[in-house]
Protein backbone atom coordinates (compact mmCIF):
# COMPACT_ATOMS: atom_id res chain seq x y z
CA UNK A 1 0.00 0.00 0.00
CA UNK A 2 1.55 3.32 -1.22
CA UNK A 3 2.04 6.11 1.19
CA UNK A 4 -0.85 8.35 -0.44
CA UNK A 5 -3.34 5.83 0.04
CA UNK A 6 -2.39 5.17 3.56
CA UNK A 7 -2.54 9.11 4.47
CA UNK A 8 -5.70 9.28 2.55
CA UNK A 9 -7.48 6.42 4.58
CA UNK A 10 -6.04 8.36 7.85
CA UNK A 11 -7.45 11.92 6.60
CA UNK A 12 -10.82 13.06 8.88
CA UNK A 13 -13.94 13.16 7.00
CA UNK A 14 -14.55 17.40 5.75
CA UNK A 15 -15.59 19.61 8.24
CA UNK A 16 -19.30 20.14 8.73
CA UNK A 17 -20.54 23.39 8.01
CA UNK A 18 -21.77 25.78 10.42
CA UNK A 19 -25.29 27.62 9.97
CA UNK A 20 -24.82 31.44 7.82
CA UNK A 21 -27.06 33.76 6.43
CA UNK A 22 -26.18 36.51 3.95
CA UNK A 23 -28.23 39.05 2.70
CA UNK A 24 -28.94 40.53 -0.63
CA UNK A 25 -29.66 43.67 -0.12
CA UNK A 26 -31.55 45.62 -3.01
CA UNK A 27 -33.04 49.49 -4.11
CA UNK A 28 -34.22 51.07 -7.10
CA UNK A 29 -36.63 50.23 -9.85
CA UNK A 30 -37.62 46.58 -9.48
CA UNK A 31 -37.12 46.10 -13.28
CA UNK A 32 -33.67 47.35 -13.01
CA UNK A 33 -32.63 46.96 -9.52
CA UNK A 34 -29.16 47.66 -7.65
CA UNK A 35 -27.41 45.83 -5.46
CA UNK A 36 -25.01 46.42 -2.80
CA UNK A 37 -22.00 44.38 -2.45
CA UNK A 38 -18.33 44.71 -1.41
CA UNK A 39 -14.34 42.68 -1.96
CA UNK A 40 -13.44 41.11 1.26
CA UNK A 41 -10.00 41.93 2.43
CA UNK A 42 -6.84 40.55 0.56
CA UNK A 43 -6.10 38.97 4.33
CA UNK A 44 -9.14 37.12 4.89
CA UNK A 45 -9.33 33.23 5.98
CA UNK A 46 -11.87 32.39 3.59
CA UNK A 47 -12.59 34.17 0.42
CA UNK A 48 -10.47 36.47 0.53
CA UNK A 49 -10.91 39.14 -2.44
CA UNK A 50 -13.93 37.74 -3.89
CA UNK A 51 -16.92 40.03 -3.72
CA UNK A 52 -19.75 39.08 -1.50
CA UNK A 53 -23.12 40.31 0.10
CA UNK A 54 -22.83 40.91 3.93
CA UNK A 55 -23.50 38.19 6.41
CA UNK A 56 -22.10 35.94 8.83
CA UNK A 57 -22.18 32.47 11.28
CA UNK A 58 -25.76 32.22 13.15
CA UNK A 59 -24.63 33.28 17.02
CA UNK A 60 -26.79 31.03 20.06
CA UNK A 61 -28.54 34.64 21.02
CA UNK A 62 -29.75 34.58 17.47
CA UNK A 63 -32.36 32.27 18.39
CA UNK A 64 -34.18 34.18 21.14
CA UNK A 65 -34.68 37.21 18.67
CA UNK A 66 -38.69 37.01 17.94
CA UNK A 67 -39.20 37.08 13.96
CA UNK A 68 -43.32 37.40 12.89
CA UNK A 69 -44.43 35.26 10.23
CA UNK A 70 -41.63 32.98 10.31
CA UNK A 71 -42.14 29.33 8.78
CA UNK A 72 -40.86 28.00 11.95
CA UNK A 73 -37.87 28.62 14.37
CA UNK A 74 -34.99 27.28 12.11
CA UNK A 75 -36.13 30.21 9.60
CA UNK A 76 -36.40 32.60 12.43
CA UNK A 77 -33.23 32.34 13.44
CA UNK A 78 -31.97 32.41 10.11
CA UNK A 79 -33.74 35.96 9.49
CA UNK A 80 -32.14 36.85 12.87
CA UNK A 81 -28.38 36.03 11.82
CA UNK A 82 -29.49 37.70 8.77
CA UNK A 83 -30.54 40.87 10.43
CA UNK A 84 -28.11 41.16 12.68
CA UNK A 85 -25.11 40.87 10.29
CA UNK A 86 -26.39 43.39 7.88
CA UNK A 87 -27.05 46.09 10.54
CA UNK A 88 -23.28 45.11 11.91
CA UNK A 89 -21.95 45.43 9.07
CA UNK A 90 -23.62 47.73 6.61
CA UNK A 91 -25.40 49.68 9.26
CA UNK A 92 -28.84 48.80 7.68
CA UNK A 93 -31.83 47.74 10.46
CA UNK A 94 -34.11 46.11 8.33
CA UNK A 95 -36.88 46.28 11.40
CA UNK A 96 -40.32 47.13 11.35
CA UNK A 97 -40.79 50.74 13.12
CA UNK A 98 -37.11 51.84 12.53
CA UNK A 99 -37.90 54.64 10.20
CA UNK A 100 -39.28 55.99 13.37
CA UNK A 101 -35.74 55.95 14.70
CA UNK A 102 -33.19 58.91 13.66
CA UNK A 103 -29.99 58.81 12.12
CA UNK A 104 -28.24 59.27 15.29
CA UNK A 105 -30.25 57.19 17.20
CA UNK A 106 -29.58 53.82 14.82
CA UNK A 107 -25.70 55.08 15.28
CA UNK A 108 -26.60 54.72 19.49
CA UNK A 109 -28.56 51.41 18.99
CA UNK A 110 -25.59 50.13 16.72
CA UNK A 111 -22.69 51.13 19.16
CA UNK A 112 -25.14 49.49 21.78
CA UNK A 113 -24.86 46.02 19.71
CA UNK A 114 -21.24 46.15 18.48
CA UNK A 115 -19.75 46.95 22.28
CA UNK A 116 -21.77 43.92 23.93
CA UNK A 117 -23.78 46.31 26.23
CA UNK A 118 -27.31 45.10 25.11
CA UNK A 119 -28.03 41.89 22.62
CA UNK A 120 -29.49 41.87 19.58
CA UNK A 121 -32.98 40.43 20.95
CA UNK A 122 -32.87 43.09 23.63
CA UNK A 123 -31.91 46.42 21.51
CA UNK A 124 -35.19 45.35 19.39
CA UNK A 125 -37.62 45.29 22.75
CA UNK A 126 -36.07 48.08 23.88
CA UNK A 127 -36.94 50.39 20.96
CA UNK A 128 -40.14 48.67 20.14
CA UNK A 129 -38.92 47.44 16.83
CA UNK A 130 -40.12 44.31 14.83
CA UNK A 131 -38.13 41.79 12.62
CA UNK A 132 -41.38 40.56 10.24
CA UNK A 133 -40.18 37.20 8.01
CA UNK A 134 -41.89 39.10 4.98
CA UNK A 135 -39.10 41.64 4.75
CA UNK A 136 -36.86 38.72 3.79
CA UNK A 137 -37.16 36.98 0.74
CA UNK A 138 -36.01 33.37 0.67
CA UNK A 139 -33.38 33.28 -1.84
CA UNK A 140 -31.76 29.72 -1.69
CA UNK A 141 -29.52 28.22 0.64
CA UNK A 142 -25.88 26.78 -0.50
CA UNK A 143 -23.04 25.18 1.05
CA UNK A 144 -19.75 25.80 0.97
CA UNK A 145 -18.12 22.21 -0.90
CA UNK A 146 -15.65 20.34 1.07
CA UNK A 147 -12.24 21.24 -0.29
CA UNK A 148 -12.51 24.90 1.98
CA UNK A 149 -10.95 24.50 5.33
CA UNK A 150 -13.81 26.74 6.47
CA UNK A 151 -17.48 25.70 5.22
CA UNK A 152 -20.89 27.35 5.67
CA UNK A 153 -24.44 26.20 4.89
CA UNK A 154 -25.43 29.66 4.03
CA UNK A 155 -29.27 30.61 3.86
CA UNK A 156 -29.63 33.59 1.48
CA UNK A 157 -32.34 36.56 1.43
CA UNK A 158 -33.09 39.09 -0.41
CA UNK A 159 -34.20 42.50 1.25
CA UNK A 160 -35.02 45.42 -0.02
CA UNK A 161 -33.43 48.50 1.67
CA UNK A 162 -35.25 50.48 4.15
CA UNK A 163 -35.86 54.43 3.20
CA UNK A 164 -34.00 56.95 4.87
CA UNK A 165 -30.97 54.15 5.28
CA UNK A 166 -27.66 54.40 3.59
CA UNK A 167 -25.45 51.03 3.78
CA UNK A 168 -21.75 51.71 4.31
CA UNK A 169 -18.82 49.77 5.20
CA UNK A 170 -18.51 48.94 9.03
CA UNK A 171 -16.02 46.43 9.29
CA UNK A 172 -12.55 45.14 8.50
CA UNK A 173 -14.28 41.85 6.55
CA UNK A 174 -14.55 44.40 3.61
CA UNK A 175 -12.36 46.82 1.57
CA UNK A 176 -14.57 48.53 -1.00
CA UNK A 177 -17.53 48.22 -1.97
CA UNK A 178 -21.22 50.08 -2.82
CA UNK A 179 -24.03 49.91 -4.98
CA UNK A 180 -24.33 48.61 -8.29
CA UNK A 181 -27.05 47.41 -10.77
CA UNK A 182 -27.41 43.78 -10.75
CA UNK A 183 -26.70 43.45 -14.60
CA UNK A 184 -23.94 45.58 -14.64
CA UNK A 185 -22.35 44.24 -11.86
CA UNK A 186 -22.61 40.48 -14.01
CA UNK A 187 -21.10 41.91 -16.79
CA UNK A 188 -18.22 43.31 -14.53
CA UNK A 189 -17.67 39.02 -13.80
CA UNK A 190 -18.11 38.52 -17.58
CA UNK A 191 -15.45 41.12 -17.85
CA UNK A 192 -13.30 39.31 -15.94
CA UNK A 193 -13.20 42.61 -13.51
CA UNK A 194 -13.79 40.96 -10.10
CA UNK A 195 -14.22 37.43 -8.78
CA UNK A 196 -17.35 35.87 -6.74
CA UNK A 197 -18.05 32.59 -5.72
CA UNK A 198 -21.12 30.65 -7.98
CA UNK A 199 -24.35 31.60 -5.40
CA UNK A 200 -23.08 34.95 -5.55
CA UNK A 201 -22.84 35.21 -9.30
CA UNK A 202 -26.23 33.54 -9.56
CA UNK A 203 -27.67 35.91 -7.24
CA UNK A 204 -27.00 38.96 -8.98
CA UNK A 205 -27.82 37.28 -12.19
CA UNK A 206 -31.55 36.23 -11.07
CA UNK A 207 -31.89 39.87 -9.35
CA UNK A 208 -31.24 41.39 -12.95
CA UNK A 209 -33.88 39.61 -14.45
CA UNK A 210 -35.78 41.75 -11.96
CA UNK A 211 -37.64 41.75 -8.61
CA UNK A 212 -40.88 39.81 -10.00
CA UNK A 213 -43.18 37.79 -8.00
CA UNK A 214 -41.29 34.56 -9.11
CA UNK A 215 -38.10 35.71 -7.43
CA UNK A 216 -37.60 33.25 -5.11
CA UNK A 217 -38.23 30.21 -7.38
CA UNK A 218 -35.79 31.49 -9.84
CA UNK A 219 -32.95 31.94 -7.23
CA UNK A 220 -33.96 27.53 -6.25
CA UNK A 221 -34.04 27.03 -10.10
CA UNK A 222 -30.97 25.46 -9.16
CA UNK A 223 -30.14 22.83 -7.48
CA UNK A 224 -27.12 24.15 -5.66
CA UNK A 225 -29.58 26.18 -4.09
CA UNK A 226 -31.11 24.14 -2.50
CA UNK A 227 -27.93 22.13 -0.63
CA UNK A 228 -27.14 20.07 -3.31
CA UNK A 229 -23.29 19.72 -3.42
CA UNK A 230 -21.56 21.96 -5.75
CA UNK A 231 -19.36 20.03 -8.05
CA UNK A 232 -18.58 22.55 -10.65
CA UNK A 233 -17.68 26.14 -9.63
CA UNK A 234 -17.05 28.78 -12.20
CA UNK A 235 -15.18 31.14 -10.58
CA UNK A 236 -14.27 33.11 -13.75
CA UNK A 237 -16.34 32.99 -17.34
CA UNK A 238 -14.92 29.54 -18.31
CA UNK A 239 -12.88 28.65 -15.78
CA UNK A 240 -14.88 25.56 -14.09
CA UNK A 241 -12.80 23.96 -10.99
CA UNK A 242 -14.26 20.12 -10.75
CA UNK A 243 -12.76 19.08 -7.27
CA UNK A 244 -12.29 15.40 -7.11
CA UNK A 245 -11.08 12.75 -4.59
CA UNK A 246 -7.56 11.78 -4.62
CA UNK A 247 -4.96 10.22 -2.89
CA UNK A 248 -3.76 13.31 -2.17
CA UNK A 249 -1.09 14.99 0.92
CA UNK A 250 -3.43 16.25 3.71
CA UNK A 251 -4.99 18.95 4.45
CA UNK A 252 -6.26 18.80 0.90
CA UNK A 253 -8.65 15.85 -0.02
CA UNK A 254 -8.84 16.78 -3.03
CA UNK A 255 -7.20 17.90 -6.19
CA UNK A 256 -8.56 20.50 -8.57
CA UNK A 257 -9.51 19.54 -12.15
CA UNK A 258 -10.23 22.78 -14.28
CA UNK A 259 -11.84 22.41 -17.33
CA UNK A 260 -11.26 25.87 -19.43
CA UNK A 261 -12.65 27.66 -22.46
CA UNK A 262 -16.26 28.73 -23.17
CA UNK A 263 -16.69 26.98 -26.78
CA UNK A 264 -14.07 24.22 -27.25
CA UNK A 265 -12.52 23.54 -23.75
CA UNK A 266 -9.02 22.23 -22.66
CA UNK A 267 -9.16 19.94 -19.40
CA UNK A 268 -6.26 20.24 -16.40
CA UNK A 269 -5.15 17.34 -14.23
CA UNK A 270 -7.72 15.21 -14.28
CA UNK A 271 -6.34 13.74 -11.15
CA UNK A 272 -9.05 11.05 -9.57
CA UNK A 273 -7.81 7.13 -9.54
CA UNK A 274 -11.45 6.30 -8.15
CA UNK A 275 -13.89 5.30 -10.75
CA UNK A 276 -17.20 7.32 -9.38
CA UNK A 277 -14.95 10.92 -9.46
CA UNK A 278 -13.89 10.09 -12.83
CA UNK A 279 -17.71 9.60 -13.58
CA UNK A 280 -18.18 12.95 -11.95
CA UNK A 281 -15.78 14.54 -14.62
CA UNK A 282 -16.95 12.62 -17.42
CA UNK A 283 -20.29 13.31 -16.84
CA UNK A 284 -19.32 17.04 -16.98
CA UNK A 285 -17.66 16.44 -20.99
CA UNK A 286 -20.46 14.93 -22.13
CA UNK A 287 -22.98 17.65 -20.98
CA UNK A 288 -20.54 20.02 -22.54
CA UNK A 289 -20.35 17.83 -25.30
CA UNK A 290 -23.99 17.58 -26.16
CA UNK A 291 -24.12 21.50 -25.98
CA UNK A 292 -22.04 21.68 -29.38
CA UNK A 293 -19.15 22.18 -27.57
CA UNK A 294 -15.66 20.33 -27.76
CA UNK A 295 -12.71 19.00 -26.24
CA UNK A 296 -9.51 19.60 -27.62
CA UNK A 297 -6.83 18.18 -25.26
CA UNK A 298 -5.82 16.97 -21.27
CA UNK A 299 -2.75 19.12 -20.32
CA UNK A 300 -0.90 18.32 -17.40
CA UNK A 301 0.69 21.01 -14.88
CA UNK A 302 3.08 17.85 -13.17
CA UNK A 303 3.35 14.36 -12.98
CA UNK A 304 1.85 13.30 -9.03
CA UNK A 305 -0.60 10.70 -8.85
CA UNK A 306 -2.98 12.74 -7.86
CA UNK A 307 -2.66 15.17 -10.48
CA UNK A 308 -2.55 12.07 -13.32
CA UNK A 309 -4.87 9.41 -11.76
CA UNK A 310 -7.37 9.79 -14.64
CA UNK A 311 -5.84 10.61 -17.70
CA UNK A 312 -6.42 7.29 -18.97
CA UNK A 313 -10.11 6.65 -18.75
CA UNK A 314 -10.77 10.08 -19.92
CA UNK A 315 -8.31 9.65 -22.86
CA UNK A 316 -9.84 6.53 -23.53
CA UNK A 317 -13.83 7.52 -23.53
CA UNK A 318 -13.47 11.03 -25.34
CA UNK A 319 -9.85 10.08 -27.91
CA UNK A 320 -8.15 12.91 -26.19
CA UNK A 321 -4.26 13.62 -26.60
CA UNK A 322 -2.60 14.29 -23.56
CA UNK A 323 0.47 17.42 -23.12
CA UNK A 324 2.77 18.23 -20.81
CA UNK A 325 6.48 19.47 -20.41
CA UNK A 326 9.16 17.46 -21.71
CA UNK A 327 9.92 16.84 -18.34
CA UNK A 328 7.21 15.59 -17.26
CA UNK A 329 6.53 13.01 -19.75
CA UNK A 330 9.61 11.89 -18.59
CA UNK A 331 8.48 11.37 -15.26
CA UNK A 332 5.45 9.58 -16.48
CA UNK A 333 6.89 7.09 -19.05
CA UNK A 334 5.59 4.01 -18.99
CA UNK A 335 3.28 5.44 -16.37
CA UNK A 336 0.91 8.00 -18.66
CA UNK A 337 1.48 8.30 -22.63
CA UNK A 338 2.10 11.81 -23.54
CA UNK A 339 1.51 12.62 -26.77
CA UNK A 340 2.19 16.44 -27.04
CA UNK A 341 5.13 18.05 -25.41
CA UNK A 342 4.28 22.26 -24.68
CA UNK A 343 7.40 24.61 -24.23
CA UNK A 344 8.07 28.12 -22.53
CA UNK A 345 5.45 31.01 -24.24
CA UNK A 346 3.55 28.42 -26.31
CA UNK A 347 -0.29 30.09 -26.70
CA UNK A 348 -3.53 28.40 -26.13
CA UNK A 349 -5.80 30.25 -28.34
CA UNK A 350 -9.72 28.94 -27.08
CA UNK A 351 -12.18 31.10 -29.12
CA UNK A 352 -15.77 31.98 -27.43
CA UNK A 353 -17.68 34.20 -25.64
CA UNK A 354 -15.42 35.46 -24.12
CA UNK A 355 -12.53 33.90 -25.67
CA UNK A 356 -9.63 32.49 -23.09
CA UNK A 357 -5.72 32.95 -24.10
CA UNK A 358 -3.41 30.65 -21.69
CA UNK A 359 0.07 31.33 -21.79
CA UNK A 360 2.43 28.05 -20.78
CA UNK A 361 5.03 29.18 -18.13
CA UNK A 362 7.83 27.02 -17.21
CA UNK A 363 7.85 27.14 -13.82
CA UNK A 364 9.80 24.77 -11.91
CA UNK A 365 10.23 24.16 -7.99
CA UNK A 366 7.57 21.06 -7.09
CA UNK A 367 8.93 19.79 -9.89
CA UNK A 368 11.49 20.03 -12.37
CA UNK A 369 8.78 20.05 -15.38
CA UNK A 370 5.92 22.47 -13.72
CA UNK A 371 3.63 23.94 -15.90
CA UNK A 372 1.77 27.12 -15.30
CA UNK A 373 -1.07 28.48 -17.18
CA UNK A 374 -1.63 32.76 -17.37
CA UNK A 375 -4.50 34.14 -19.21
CA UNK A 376 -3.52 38.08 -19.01
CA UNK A 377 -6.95 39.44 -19.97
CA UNK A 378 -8.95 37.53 -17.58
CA UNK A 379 -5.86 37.75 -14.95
CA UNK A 380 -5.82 34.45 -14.39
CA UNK A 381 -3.09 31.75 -12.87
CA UNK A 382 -3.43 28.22 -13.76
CA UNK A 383 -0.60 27.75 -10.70
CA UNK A 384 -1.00 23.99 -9.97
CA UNK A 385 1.22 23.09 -7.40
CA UNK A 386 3.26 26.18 -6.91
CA UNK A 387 0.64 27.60 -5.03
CA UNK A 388 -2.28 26.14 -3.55
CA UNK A 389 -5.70 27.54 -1.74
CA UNK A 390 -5.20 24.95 0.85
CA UNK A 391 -2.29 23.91 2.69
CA UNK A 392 1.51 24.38 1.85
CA UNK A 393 3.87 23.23 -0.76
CA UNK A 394 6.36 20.52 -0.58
CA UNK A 395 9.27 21.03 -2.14
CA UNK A 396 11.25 17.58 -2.57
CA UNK A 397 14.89 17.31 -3.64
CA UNK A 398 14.43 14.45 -5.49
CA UNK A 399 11.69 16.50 -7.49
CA UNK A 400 12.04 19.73 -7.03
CA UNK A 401 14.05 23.00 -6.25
CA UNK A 402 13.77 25.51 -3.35
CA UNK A 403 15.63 28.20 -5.75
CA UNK A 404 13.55 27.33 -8.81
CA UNK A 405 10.61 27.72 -6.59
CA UNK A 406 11.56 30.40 -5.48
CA UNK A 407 12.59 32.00 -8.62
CA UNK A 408 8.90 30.63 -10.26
CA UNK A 409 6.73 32.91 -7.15
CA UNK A 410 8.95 35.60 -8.18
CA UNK A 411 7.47 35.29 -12.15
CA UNK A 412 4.07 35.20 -10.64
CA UNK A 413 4.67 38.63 -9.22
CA UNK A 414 5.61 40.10 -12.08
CA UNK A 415 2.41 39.13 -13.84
CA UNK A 416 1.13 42.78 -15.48
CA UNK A 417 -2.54 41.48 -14.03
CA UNK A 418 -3.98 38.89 -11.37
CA UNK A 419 -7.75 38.60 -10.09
CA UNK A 420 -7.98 35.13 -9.34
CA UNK A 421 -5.15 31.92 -8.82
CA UNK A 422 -6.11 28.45 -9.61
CA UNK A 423 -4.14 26.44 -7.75
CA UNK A 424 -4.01 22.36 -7.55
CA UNK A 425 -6.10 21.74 -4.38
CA UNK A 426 -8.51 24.01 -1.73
CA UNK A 427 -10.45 26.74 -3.20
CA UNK A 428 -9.46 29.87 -5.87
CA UNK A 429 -7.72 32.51 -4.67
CA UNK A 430 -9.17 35.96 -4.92
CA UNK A 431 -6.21 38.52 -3.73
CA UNK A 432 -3.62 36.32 -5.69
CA UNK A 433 -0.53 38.70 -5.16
CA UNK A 434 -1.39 38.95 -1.06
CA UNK A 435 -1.30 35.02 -1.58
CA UNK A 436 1.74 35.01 -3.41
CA UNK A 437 3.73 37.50 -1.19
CA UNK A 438 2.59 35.08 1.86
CA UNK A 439 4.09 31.76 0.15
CA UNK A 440 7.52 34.05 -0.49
CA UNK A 441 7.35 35.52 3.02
CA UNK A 442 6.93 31.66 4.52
CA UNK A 443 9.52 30.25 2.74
CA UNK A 444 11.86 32.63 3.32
CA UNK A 445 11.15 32.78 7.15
CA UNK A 446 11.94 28.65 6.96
CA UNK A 447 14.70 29.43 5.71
CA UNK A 448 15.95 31.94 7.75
CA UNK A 449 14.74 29.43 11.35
CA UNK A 450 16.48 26.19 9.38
CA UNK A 451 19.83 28.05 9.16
CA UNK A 452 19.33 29.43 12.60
CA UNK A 453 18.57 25.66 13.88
CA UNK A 454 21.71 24.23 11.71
CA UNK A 455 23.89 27.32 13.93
CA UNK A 456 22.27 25.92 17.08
CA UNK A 457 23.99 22.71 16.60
CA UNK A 458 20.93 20.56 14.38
CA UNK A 459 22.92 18.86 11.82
CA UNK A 460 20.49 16.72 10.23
CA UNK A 461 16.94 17.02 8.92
CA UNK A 462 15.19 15.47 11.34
CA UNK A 463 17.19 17.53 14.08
CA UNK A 464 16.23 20.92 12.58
CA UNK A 465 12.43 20.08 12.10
CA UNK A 466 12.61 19.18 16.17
CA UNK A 467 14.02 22.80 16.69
CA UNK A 468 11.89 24.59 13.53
CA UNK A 469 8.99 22.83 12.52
CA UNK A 470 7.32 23.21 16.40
CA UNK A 471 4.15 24.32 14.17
CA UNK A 472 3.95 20.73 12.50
CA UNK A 473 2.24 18.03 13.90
CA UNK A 474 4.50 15.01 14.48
CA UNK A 475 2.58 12.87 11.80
CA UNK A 476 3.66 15.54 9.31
CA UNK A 477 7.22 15.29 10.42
CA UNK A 478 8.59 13.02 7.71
CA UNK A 479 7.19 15.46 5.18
CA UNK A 480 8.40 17.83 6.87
CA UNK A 481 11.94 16.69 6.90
CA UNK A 482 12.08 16.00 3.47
CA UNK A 483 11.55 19.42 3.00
CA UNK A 484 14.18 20.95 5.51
CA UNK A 485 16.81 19.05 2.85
CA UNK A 486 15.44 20.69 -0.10
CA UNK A 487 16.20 23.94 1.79
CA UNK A 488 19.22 22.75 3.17
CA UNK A 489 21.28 22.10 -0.75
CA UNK A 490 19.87 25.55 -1.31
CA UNK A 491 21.70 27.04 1.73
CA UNK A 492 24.70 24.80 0.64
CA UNK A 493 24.88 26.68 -2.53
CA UNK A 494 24.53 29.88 -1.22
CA UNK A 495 27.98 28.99 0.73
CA UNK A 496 26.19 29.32 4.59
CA UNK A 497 26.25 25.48 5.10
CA UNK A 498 28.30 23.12 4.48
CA UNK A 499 28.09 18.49 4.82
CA UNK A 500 30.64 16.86 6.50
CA UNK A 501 31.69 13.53 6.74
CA UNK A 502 29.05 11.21 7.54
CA UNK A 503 26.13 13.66 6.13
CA UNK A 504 25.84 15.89 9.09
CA UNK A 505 25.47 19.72 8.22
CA UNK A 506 27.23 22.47 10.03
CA UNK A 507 27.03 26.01 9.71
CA UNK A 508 29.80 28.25 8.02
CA UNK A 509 31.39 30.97 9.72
């Protein structure tokens, strides 16, 4: 039994998500409406840079708020969280009898609520205000899928603003944002201006076909809407992510298969050994298929397993050829027949609406043959491996290259334009240059404690991960010390180490 089966039998089942509410928040002309939404900070855990409609987790004290003509309490408490998040963080108190209030008073109720002197329950019996259920329109309920470390099962309502109430930013959750009309602001993701996770697009889609009577069942016309897993997110115009199981490194249990282009289509790693997630995927090309559309090719960013796994059955049901970088194929001979070898700069020209331009990059460091994928207009980073939206990258010596890595995050900042990084396992990345500057920062610091833990007297692996890895559980130790050598023929190049006899490494003077 290999090693990645044995950590993938070991791995915890995916986190279960907590309860959520988020609220769409609407004005204008119900044939043209706006709506307000804002970018969450570059620094955020979870989605950080995408644009998003405020909300939150459902608190305990959310349940003893009274809500009239609620279904029952589980919606009540919904429409609570709901409430309660918007007026935290937009300022908006979308309660029955607060037009009554002034502007200075909803300042006083709202410093009330954010500095813990009075609850959310009590500030609305003090003032003799009202949450009423019909002020919140049902408008689906998603959850987050289970490659995010963090996952939600988010109910979502639409709600008109009140008059007299301006919405403005309140917290450090957002960095700009403000009101927009629903069909511009889908054009602006068509653009490729901003990036938003799928119930967000589809909510300001539906809301641009207007605020009709029939709102509600056009925001559960699908069924991701209505908690069935999402298998396919399109975080960009044809950009679809297909996360499927694989033998993969923990934290991830998963690894990212993108299929890209919005007429004929190019698929990425189709990773899965397991025959039901390489159903999942093939599923997927045939739909696409039987809507005239057309696969050209299966391009690979590296050679792991998990990254490989099912190249073969999707060759074989679809007579797909199969790229990668010389170096790669390498790797995989005898393993995975590649048929087309791509180079530095070669151009992936996929024509639709809109039309998708990859540019290969070389980009070595997990592995010698690393492939990286940049569409300029869109700002988009195929990244595979290099960088990831869950977890850290190994670097192995007998693969890969801390100064080629190292060298490869430093092409990624010079990129003339990034909104979104698609990297080989966890979810996109929204503030891709924050992301990258972290993975260049963490290395470095590594680097910096393994040379100060060689100094201290470690002289092997295993002795500096006991003195710098303190952060790393002990099951990850192995890994761990696999990369501490990696670093360690880096620092031997740069002339600060040096092996002695018998393999141990001291530090030069």
């Amino acid at each position: 039994m290999s090693e990645a089966i044995t950590l993938q039998e070991k791995r915890p089942a995916p986190s279960v998500p907590k309860d959520a509410a988020a609220v769409v928040l609407v004005r204008g002309d119900a044939r043209e409406p706006e709506v307000f939404w804002a970018r969450r900070g570059a620094r955020l855990a979870f989605q950080p840079g995408f644009y998003a409609f405020p909300g939150g987790q459902r608190d305990e004290a959310d349940a003893e708020v009274g809500v009239e003509n609620a279904d029952d309490s589980e919606a009540a408490s919904m429409i609570a969280c709901a409430a309660r998040e918007l007026f935290e963080e937009l300022g908006v108190l979308a309660a029955r009898g607060a037009e009554s209030l002034t502007k200075g008073q909803r300042e006083s109720v709202l410093d009330d609520l954010t500095s813990g002197r009075m609850s959310f329950a009590e500030l609305l019996g003090h003032y003799g205000l009202k949450l009423d259920a019909r002020d919140f329109r049902p408008a689906g309920r998603w959850v987050t899928p289970p490659f995010s470390p963090r996952r939600f099962d988010t109910h979502f309502f639409v709600v008109r603003c009140p008059a007299k109430q301006e919405p403005r930013l309140l917290t450090e959750e957002f960095d700009e944002g403000g009101w927009e009309r629903a069909s511009e602001a889908y054009e602006r993701w068509r653009r490729f201006e901003l990036m938003a996770a799928p119930p967000v697009i589809h909510a300001v889609r539906t809301v641009a076909g207007g605020l009709t009577e029939d709102l509600t069942e056009r925001f559960l016309s699908v069924p991701q809407a209505r908690r069935e897993p999402v298998r396919r997110i399109e975080f960009l115009p044809g950009f679809v992510c297909v996360p499927l199981r694989t033998p993969t490194k923990p934290p991830a249990t998963t690894t990212n298969c993108y299929v890209v282009g919005t007429s004929d289509f190019v698929i990425f790693d189709p990773g899965s050994p397991y025959e039901d997630e390489q159903e999942v995927l093939s599923e997927f090309v045939r739909e696409l298929q039987d809507g005239g559309r057309r696969p050209l090719e299966i391009v690979l960013t590296h050679q792991h397993p998990d990254h490989v796994g099912g190249v073969e059955r999707l060759r074989e049901e679809f007579g797909l050829t199969v790229a990668a970088h010389r170096l790669t194929a390498e790797e995989l001979e005898g393993k995975v027949r590649v048929d087309r070898l791509i180079k530095e700069g070669e151009l992936m020209e996929l024509e639709g609406d809109p039309s998708i331009r990859l540019r290969a990059m070389h980009t070595p460091g997990h592995t010698r043959g690393h492939l990286s994928f940049y569409d300029e207009r869109a700002g988009a980073l195929l990244s595979g491996d290099n960088v990831v939206g869950v977890g850290s990258v190994l670097i192995d010596p007998e693969e890969g290259n801390v100064r080629d890595y190292l060298a490869s995050l430093e092409r990624y900042r010079r990129l003339p334009r990034l909104v979104a990084l698609f990297g080989g396992h966890g979810p996109a990345v929204g503030s891709p240059s924050a992301k990258i500057d972290e993975y260049v920062s963490h290395r470095l610091k590594r680097e910096r404690d393994i040379l100060a833990a060689v100094r201290a007297g470690a002289g092997t692996p295993e002795e500096v991960v006991a003195q710098a890895y303190t952060d790393v559980h002990p099951k990850m130790h192995a890994l761990a010390a696999r990369a501490v050598s990696a670093h360690l023929i880096k620092l031997e190049e740069d002339g600060l180490v040096r092996r002695r006899e018998g393999g141990r490494f001291t530090a030069n003077t």
